[in-house]
C-alpha atoms as a PDB file:
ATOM      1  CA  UNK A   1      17.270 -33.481   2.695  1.00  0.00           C
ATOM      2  CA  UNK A   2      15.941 -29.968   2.503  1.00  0.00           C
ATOM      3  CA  UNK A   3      13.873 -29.094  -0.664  1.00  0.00           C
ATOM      4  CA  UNK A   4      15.611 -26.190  -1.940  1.00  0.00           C
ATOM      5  CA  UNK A   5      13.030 -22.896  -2.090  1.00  0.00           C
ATOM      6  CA  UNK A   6      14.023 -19.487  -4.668  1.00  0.00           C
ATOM      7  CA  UNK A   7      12.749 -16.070  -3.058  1.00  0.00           C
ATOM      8  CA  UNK A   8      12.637 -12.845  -5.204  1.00  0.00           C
ATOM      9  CA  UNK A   9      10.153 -11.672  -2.994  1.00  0.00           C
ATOM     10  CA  UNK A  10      11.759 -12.044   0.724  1.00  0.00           C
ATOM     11  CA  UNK A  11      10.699 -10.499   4.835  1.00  0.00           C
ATOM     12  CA  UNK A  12      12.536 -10.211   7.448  1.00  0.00           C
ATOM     13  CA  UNK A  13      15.518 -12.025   8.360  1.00  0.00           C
ATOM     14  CA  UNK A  14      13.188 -13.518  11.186  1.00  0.00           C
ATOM     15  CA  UNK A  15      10.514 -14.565   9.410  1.00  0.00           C
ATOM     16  CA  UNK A  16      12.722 -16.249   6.840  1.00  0.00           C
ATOM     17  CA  UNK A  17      14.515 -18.159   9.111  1.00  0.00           C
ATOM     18  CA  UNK A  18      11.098 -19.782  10.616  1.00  0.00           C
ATOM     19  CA  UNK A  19      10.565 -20.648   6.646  1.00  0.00           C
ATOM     20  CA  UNK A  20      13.493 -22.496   6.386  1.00  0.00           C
ATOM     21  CA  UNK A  21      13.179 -24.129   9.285  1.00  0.00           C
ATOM     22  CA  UNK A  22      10.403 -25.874   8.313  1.00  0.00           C
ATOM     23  CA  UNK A  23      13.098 -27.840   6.193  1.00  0.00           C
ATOM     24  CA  UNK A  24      13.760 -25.516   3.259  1.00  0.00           C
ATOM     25  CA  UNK A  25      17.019 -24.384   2.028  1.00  0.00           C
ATOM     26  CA  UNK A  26      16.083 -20.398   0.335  1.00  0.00           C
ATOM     27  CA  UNK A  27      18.338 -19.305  -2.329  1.00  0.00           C
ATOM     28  CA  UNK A  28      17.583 -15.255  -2.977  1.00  0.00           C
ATOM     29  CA  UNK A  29      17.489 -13.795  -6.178  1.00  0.00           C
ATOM     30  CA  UNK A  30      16.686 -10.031  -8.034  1.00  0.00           C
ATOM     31  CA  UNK A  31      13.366  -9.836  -9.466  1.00  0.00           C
ATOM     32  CA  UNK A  32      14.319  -8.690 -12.583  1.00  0.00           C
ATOM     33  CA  UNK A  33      17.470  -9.782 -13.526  1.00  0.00           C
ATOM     34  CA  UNK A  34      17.581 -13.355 -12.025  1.00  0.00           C
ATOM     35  CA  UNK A  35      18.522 -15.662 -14.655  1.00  0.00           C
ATOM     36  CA  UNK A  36      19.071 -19.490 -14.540  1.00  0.00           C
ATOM     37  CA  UNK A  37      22.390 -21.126 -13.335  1.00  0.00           C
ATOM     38  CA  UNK A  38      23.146 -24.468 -12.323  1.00  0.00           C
ATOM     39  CA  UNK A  39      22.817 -23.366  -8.770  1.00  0.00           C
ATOM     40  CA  UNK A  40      18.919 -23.208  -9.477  1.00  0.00           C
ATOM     41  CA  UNK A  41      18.768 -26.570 -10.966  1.00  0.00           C
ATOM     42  CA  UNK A  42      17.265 -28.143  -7.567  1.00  0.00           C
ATOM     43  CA  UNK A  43      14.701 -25.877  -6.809  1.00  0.00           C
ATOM     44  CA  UNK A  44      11.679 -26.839  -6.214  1.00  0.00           C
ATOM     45  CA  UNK A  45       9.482 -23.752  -5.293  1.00  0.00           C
ATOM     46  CA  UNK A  46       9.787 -20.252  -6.810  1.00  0.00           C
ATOM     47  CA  UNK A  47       8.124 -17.722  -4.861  1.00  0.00           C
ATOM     48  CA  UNK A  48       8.082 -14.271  -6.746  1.00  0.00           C
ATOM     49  CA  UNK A  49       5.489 -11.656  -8.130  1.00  0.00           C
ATOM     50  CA  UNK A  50       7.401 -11.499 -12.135  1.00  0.00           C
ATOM     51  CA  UNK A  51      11.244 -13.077 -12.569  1.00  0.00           C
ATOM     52  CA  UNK A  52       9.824 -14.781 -15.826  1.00  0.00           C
ATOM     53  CA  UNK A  53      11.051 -11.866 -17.851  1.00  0.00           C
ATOM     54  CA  UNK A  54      14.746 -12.775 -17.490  1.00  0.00           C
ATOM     55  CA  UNK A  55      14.076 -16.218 -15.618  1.00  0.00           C
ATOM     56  CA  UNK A  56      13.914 -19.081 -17.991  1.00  0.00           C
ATOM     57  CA  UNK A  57      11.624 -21.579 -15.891  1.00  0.00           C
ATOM     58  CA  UNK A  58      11.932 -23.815 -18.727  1.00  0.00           C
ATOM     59  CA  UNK A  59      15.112 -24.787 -17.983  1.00  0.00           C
ATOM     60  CA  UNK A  60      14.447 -25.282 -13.718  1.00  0.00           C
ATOM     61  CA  UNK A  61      13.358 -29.159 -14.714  1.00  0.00           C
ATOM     62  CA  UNK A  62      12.467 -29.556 -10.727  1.00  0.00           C
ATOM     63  CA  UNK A  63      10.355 -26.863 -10.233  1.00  0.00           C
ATOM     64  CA  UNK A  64       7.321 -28.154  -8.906  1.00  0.00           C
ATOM     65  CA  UNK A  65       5.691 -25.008  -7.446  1.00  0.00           C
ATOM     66  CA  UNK A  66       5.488 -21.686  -7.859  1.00  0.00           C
ATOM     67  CA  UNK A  67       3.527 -19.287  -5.186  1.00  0.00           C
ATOM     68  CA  UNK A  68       2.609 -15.686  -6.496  1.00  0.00           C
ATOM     69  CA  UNK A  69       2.684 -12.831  -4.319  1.00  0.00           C
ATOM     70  CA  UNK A  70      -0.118 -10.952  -7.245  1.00  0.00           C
ATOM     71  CA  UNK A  71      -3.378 -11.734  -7.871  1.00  0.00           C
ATOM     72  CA  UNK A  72      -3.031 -12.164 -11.355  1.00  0.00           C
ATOM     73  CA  UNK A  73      -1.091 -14.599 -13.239  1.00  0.00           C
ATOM     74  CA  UNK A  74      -0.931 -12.659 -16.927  1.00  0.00           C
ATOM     75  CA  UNK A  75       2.376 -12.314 -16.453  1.00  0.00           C
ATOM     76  CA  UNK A  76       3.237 -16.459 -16.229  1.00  0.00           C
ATOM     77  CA  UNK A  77       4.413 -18.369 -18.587  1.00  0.00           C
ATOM     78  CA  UNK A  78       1.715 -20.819 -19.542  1.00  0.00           C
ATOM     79  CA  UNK A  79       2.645 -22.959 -21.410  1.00  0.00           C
ATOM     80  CA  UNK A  80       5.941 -23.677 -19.155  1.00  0.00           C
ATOM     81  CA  UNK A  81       3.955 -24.506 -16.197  1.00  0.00           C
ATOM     82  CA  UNK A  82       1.634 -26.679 -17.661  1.00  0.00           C
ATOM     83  CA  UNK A  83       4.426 -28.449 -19.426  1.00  0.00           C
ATOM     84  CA  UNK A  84       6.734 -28.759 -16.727  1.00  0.00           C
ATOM     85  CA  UNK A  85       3.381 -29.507 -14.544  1.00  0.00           C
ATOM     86  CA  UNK A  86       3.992 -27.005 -12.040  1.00  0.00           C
ATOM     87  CA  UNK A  87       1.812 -25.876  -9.194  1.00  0.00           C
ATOM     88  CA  UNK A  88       0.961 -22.229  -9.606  1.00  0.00           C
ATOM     89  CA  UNK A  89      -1.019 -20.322  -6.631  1.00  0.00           C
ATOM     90  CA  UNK A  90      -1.502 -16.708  -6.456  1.00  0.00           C
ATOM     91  CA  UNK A  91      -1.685 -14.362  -3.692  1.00  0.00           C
ATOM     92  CA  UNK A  92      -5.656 -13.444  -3.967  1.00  0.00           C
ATOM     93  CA  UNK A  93      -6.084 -13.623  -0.109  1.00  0.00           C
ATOM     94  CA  UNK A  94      -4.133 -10.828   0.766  1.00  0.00           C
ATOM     95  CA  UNK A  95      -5.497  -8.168  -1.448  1.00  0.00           C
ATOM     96  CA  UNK A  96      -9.384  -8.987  -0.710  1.00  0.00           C
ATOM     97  CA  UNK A  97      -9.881  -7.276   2.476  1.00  0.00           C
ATOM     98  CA  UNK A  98      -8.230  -4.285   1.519  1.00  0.00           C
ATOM     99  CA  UNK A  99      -9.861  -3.757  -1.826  1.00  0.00           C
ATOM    100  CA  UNK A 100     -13.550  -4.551  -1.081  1.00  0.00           C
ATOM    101  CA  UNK A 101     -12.476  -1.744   1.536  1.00  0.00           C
ATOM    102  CA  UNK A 102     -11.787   0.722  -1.241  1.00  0.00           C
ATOM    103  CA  UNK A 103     -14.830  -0.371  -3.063  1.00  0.00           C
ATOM    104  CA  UNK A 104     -16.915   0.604  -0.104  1.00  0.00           C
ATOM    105  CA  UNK A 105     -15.181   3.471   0.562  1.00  0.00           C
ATOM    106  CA  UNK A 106     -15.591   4.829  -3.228  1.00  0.00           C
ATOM    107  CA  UNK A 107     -19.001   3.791  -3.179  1.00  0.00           C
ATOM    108  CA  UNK A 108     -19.863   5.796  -0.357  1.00  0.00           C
ATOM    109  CA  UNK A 109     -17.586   9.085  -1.545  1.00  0.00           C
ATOM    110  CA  UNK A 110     -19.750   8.742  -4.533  1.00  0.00           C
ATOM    111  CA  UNK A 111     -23.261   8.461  -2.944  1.00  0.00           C
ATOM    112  CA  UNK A 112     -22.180  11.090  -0.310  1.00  0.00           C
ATOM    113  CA  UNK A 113     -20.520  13.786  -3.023  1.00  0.00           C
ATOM    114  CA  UNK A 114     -17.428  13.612  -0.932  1.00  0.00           C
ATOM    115  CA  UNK A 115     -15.281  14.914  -3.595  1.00  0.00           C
ATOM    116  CA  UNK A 116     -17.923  18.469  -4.033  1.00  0.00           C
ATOM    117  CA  UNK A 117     -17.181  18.884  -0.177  1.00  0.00           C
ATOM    118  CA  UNK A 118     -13.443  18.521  -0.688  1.00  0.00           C
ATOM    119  CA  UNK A 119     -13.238  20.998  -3.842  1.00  0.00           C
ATOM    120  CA  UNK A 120     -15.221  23.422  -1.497  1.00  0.00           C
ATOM    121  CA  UNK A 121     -12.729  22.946   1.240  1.00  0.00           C
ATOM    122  CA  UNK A 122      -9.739  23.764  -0.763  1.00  0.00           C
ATOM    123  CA  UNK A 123     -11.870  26.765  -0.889  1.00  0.00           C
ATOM    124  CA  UNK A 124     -13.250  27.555   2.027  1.00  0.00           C
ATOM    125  CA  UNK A 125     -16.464  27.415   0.902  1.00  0.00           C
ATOM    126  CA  UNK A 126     -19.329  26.633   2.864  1.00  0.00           C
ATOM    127  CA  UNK A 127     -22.035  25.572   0.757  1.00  0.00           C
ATOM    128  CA  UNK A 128     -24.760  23.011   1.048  1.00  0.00           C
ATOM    129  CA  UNK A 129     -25.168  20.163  -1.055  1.00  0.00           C
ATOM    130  CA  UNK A 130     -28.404  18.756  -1.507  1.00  0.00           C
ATOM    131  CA  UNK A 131     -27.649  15.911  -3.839  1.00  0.00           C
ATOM    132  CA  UNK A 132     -26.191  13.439  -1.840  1.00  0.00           C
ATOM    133  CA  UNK A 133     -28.120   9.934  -1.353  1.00  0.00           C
ATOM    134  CA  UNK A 134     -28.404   6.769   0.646  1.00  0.00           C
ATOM    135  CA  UNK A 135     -27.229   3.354  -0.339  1.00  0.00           C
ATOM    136  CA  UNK A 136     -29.733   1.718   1.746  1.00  0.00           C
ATOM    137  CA  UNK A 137     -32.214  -0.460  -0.454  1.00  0.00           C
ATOM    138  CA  UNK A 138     -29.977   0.373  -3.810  1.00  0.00           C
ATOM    139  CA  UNK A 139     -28.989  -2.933  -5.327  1.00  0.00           C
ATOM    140  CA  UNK A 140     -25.749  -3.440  -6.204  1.00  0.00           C
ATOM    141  CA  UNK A 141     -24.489  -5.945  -8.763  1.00  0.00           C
ATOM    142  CA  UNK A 142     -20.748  -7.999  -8.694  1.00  0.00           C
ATOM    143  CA  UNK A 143     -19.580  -9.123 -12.026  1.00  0.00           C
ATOM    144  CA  UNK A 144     -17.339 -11.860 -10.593  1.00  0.00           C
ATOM    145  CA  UNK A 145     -18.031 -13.740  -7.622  1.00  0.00           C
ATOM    146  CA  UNK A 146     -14.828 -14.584  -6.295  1.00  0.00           C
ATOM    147  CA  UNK A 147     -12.348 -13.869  -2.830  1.00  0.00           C
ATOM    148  CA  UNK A 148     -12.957 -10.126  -3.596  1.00  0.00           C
ATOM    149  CA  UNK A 149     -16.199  -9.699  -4.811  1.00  0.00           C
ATOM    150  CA  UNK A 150     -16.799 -12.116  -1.201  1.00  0.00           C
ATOM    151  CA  UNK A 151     -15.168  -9.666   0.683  1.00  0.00           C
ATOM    152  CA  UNK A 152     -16.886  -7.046  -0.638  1.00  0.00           C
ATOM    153  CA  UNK A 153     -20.707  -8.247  -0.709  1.00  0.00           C
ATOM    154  CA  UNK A 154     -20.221  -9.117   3.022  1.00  0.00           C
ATOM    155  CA  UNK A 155     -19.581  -5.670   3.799  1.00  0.00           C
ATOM    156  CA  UNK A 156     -22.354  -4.318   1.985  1.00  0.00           C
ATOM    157  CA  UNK A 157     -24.479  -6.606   3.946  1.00  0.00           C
ATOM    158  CA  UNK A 158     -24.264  -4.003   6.765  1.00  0.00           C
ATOM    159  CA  UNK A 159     -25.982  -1.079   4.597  1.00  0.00           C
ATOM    160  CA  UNK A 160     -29.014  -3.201   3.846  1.00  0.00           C
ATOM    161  CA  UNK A 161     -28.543  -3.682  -0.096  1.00  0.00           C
ATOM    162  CA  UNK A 162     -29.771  -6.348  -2.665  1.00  0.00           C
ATOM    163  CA  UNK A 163     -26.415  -7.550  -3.313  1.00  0.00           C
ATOM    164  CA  UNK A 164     -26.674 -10.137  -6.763  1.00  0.00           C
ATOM    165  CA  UNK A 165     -23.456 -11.510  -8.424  1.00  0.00           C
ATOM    166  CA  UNK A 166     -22.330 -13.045 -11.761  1.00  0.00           C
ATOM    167  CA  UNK A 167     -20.188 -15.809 -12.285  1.00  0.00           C
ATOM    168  CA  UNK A 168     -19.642 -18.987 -15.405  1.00  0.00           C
ATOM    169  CA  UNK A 169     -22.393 -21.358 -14.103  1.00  0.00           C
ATOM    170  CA  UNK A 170     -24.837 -18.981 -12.096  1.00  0.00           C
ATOM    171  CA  UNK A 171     -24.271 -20.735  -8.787  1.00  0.00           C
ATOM    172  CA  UNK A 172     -24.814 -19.461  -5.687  1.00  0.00           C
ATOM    173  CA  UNK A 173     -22.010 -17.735  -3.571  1.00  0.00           C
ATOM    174  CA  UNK A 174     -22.227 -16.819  -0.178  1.00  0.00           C
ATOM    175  CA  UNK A 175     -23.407 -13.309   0.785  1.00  0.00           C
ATOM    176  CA  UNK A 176     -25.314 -12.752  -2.147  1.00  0.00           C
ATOM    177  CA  UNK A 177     -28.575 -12.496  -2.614  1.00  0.00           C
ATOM    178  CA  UNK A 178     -28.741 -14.147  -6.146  1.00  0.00           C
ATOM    179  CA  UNK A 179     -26.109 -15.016  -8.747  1.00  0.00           C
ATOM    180  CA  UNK A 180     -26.645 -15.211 -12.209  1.00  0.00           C
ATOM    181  CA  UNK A 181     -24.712 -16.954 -15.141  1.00  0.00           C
ATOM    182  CA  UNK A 182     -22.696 -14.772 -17.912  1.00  0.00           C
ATOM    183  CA  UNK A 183     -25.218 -15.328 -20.641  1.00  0.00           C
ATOM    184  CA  UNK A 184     -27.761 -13.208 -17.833  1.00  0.00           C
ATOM    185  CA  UNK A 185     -25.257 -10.363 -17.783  1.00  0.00           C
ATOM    186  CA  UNK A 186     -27.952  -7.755 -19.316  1.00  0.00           C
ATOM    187  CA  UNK A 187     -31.286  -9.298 -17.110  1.00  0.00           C
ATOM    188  CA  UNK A 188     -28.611  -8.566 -13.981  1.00  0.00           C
ATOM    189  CA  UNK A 189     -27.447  -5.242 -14.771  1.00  0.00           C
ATOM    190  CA  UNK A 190     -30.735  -3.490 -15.770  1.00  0.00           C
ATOM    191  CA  UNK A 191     -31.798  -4.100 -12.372  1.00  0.00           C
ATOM    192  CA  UNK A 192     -28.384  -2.420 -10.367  1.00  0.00           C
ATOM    193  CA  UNK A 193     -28.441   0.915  -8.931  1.00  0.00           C
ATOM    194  CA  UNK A 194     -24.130   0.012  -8.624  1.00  0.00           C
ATOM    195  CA  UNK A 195     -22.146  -2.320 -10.921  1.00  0.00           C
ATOM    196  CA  UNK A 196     -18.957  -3.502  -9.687  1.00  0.00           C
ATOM    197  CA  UNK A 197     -16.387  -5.166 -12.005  1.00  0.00           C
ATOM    198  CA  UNK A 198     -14.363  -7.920 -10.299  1.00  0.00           C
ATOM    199  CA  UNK A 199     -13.409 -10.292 -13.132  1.00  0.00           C
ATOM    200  CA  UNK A 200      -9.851 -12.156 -13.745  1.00  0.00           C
ATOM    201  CA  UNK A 201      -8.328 -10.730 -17.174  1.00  0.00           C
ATOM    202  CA  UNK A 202      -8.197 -13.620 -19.127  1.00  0.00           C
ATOM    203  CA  UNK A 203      -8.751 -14.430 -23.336  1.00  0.00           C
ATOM    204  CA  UNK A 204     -12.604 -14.785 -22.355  1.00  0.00           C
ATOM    205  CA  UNK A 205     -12.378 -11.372 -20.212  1.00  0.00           C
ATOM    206  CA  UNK A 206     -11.205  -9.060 -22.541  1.00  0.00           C
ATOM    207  CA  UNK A 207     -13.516  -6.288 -22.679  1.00  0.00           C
ATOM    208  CA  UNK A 208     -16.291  -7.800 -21.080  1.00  0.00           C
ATOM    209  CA  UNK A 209     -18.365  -4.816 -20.256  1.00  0.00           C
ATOM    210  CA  UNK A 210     -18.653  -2.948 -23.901  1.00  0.00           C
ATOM    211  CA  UNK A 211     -21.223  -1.264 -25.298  1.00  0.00           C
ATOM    212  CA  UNK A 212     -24.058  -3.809 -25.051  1.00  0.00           C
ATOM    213  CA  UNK A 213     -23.439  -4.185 -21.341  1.00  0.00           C
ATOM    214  CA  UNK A 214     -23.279  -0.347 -20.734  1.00  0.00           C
ATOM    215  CA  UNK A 215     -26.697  -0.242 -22.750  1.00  0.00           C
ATOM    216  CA  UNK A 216     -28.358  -2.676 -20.605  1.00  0.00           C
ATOM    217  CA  UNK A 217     -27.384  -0.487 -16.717  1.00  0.00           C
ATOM    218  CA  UNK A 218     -30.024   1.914 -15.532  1.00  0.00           C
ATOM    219  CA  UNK A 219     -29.633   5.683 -16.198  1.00  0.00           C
ATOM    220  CA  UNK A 220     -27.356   7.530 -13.789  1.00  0.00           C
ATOM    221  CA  UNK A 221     -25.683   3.976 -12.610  1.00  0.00           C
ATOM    222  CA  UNK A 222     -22.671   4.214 -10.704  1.00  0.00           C
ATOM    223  CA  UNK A 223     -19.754   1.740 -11.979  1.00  0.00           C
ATOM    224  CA  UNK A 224     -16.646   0.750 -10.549  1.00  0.00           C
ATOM    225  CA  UNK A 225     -13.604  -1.220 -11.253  1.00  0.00           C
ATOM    226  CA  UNK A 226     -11.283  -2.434  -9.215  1.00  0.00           C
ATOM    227  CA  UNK A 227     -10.219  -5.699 -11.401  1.00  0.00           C
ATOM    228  CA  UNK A 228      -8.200  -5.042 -14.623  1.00  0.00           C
ATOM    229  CA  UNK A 229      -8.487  -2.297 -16.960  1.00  0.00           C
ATOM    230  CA  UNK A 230      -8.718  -4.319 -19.385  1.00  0.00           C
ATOM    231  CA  UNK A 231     -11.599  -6.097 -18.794  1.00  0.00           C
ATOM    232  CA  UNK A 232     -13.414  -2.655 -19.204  1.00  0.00           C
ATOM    233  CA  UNK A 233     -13.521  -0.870 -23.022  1.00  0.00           C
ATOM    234  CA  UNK A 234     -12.064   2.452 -21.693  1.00  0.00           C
ATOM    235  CA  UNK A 235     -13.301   4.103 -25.025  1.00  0.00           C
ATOM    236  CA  UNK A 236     -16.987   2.843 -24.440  1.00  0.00           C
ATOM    237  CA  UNK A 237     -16.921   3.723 -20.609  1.00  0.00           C
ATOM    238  CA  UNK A 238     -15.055   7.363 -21.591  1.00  0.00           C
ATOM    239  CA  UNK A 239     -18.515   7.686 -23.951  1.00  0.00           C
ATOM    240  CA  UNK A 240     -21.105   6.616 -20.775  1.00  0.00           C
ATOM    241  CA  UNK A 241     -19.580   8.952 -18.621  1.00  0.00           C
ATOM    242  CA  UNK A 242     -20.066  11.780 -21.027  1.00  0.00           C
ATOM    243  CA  UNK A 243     -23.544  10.850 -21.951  1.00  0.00           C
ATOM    244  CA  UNK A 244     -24.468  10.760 -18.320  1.00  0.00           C
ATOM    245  CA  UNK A 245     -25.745   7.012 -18.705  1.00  0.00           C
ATOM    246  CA  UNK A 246     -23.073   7.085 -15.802  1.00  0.00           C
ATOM    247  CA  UNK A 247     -23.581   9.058 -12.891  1.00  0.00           C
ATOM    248  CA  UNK A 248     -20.181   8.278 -11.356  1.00  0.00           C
ATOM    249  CA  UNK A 249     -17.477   5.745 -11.707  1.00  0.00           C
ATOM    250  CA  UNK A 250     -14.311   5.036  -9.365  1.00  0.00           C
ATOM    251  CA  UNK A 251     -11.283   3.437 -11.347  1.00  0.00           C
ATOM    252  CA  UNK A 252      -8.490   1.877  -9.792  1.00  0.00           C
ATOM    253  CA  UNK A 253      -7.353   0.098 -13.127  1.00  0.00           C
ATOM    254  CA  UNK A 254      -6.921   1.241 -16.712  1.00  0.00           C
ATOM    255  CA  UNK A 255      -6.310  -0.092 -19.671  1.00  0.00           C
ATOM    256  CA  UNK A 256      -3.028   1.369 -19.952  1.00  0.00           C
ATOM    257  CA  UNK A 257      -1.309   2.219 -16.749  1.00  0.00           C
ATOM    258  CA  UNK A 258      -0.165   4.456 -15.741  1.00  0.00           C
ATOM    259  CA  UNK A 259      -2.645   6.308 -17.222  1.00  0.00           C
ATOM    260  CA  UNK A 260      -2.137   8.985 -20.201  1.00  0.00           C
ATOM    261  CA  UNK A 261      -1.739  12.965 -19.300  1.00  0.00           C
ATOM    262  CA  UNK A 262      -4.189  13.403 -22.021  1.00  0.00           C
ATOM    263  CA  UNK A 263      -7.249  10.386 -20.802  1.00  0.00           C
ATOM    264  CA  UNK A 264     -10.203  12.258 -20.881  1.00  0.00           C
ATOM    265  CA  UNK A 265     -10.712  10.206 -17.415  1.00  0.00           C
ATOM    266  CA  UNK A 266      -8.831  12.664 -15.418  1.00  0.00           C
ATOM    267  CA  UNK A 267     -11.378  15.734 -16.609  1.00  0.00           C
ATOM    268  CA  UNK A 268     -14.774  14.228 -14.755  1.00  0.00           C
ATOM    269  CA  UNK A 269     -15.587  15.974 -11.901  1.00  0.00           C
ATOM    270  CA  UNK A 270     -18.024  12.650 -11.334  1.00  0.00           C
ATOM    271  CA  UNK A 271     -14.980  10.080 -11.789  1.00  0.00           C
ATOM    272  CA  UNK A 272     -12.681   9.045  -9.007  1.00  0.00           C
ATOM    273  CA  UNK A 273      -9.169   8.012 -10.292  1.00  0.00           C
ATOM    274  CA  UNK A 274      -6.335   5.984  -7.935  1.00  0.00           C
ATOM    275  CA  UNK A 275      -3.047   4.860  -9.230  1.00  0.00           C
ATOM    276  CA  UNK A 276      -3.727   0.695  -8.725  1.00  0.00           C
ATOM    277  CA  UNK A 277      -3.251   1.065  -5.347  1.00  0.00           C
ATOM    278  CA  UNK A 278      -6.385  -0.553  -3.773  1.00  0.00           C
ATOM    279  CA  UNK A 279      -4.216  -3.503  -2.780  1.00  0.00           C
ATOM    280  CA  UNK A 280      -2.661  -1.804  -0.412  1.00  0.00           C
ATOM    281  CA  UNK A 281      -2.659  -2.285   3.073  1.00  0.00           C
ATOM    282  CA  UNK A 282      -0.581  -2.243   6.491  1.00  0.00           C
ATOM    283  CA  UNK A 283      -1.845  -6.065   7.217  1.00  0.00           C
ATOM    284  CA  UNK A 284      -0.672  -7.133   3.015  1.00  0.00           C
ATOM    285  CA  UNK A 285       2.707  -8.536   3.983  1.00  0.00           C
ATOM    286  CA  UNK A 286       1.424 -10.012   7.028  1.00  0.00           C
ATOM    287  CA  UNK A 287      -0.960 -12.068   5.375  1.00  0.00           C
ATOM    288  CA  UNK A 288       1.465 -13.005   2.194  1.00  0.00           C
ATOM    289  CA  UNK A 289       3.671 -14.232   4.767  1.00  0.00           C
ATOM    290  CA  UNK A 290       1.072 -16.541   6.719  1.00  0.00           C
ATOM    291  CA  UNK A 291       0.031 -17.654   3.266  1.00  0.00           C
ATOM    292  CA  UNK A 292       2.934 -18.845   1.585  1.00  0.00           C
ATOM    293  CA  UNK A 293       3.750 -20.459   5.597  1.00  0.00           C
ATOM    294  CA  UNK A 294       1.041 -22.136   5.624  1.00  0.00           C
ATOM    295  CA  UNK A 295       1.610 -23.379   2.091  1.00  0.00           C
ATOM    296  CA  UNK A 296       5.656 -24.455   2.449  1.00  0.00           C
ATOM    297  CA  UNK A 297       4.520 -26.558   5.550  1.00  0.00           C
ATOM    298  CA  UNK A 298       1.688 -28.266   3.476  1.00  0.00           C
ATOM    299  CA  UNK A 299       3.855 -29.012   0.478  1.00  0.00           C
ATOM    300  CA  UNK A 300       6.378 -30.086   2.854  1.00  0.00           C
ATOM    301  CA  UNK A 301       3.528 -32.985   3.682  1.00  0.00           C
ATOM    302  CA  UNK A 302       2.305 -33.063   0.533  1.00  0.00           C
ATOM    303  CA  UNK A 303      -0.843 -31.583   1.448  1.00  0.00           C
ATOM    304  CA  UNK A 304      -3.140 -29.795  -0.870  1.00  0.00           C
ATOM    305  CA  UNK A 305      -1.924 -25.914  -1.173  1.00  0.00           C
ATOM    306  CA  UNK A 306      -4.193 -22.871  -0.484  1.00  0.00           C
ATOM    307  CA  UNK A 307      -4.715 -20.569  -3.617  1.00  0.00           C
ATOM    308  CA  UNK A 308      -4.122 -23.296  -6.514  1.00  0.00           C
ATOM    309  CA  UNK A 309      -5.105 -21.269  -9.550  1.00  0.00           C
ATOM    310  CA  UNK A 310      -5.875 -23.248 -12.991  1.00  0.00           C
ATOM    311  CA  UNK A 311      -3.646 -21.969 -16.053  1.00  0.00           C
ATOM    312  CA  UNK A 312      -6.440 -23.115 -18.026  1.00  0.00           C
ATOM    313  CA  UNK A 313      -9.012 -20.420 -16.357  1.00  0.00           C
ATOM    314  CA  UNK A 314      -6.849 -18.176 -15.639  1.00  0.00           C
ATOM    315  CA  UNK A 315      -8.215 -17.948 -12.060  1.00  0.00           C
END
């Protein structure tokens, strides 16, 4: 019998074929205005990115799984999936390659004053800048040591920086040099040339770097954020930017998105802004679809799945 999979998130008429032959039956649904029938009361899996706004998973009493194609989970329902006892994994994998990318690449437009040499482009100016620096020997810290923060401290390995990280516990994670535990936050971050936010938005999360952790960076740090905005108090970074205690930030997540006409954000010369979009890649969908693959054939054995995330955590 074939376990019976809903899609609000689908590929290619190809590539969905090869998932049901692996013994699925796929019903497809709209994102945003699936709601629950009797035709859904056999399904199993649920892949989607957010049909819990008009899908009642409450009422799917079979639904054993449901695979993410986001990162984040904020927008589950909680307290449904761990009542119902349902499987939730997210779609981290994907996004890490091409978002420590970004990270590096904003890093370096900082240290290199890329966005002076654009300005003077525009025009046609030819004019020296002496300002720019090297990232060699700067150390750069990772608040949050997971798939991302991974990706991204193994690329920095190439440009010869102290690379530290901080997680819950203060264990050690691949690639980095040291790690230190949350209650070490300030003794990490007086020591980073770069701060990098890569933390989970969760109730623990909220705000995380506020005005005692912007006190405790070096002068003239560079910060960057490529998690959740909200992770970040905007109003207490707005006020380190303008006070210099930050040389430069890049900021791929705000607080509120998209961001206001009137955020003071968009007026720094010294602050790179994109829309979310560091996620985004031509290799994305490729690697969604050889995750959730790989994961249909192992539930199909009843395997362990890639990606499980715990509700709990919210990671």
């Amino acid at each position: 019998m074939k376990i019976k999979a809903l899609f609000t998130y689908t590929f290619e008429k190809e590539k969905m074929n090869k998932l049901e032959d692996l013994g699925y039956e796929i019903i497809k649904g709209k994102e945003r205005a699936l709601e629950y029938t009797d035709e859904l009361k056999d399904v199993e899996m649920l892949v989607t990115y957010n049909a819990f706004e008009s899908l009642d998973i409450g009422k799917m009493k079979n639904l054993k799984w449901i695979q993410l194609i986001s990162d984040g989970i904020n927008q589950v329902p909680k307290e449904k999936v761990e009542e119902g006892n349902i499987i939730l994994t997210n779609n981290s994998d994907s996004y890490s390659i091409p978002i420590a990318e970004w990270i590096i690449s904003a890093i370096l437009d900082i240290f290199k004053q890329s966005y002076s040499f654009y300005k003077n482009k525009e025009k046609k100016l030819w004019k020296l800048n002496s300002s720019l620096r090297e990232l060699y020997k700067s150390t750069v810290g990772i608040v949050g040591t997971g798939s991302i923060a991974v990706e991204t401290a193994k690329r920095l390995k190439g440009f010869g920086v102290e690379t530290l990280g901080l997680n819950t516990s203060g264990r050690q994670v691949d690639y980095f040099d040291k790690c230190y535990s949350n209650n070490e936050i300030e003794i990490m971050l007086k020591q980073c040339d770069v701060v990098i936010c890569l933390l989970p938005l969760t109730k623990g999360t909220f705000h995380f770097i506020g005005e005692k952790e912007f006190a405790a960076m070096k002068d003239g740090v560079t910060f960057i954020n490529a998690s959740r905005g909200e992770v970040v108090d905007e109003e207490k970074l707005i006020q380190n930017i303008t006070n210099k205690k930050i040389a430069a930030a890049a900021l791929d997540v705000f607080e509120k998105e998209p961001l206001d006409y009137e955020n003071p954000l968009w007026s720094f010369d010294n602050v790179i802004i994109t829309p979310h979009n560091s996620w985004v890649s031509q290799n994305k969908d490729k690697r969604l679809y050889e995750l959730i693959y790989n994961n249909m054939l192992k539930y199909k054995r009843s395997e362990k799945l890639n990606n499980i995330v715990s509700v709990k955590k919210g990671y």
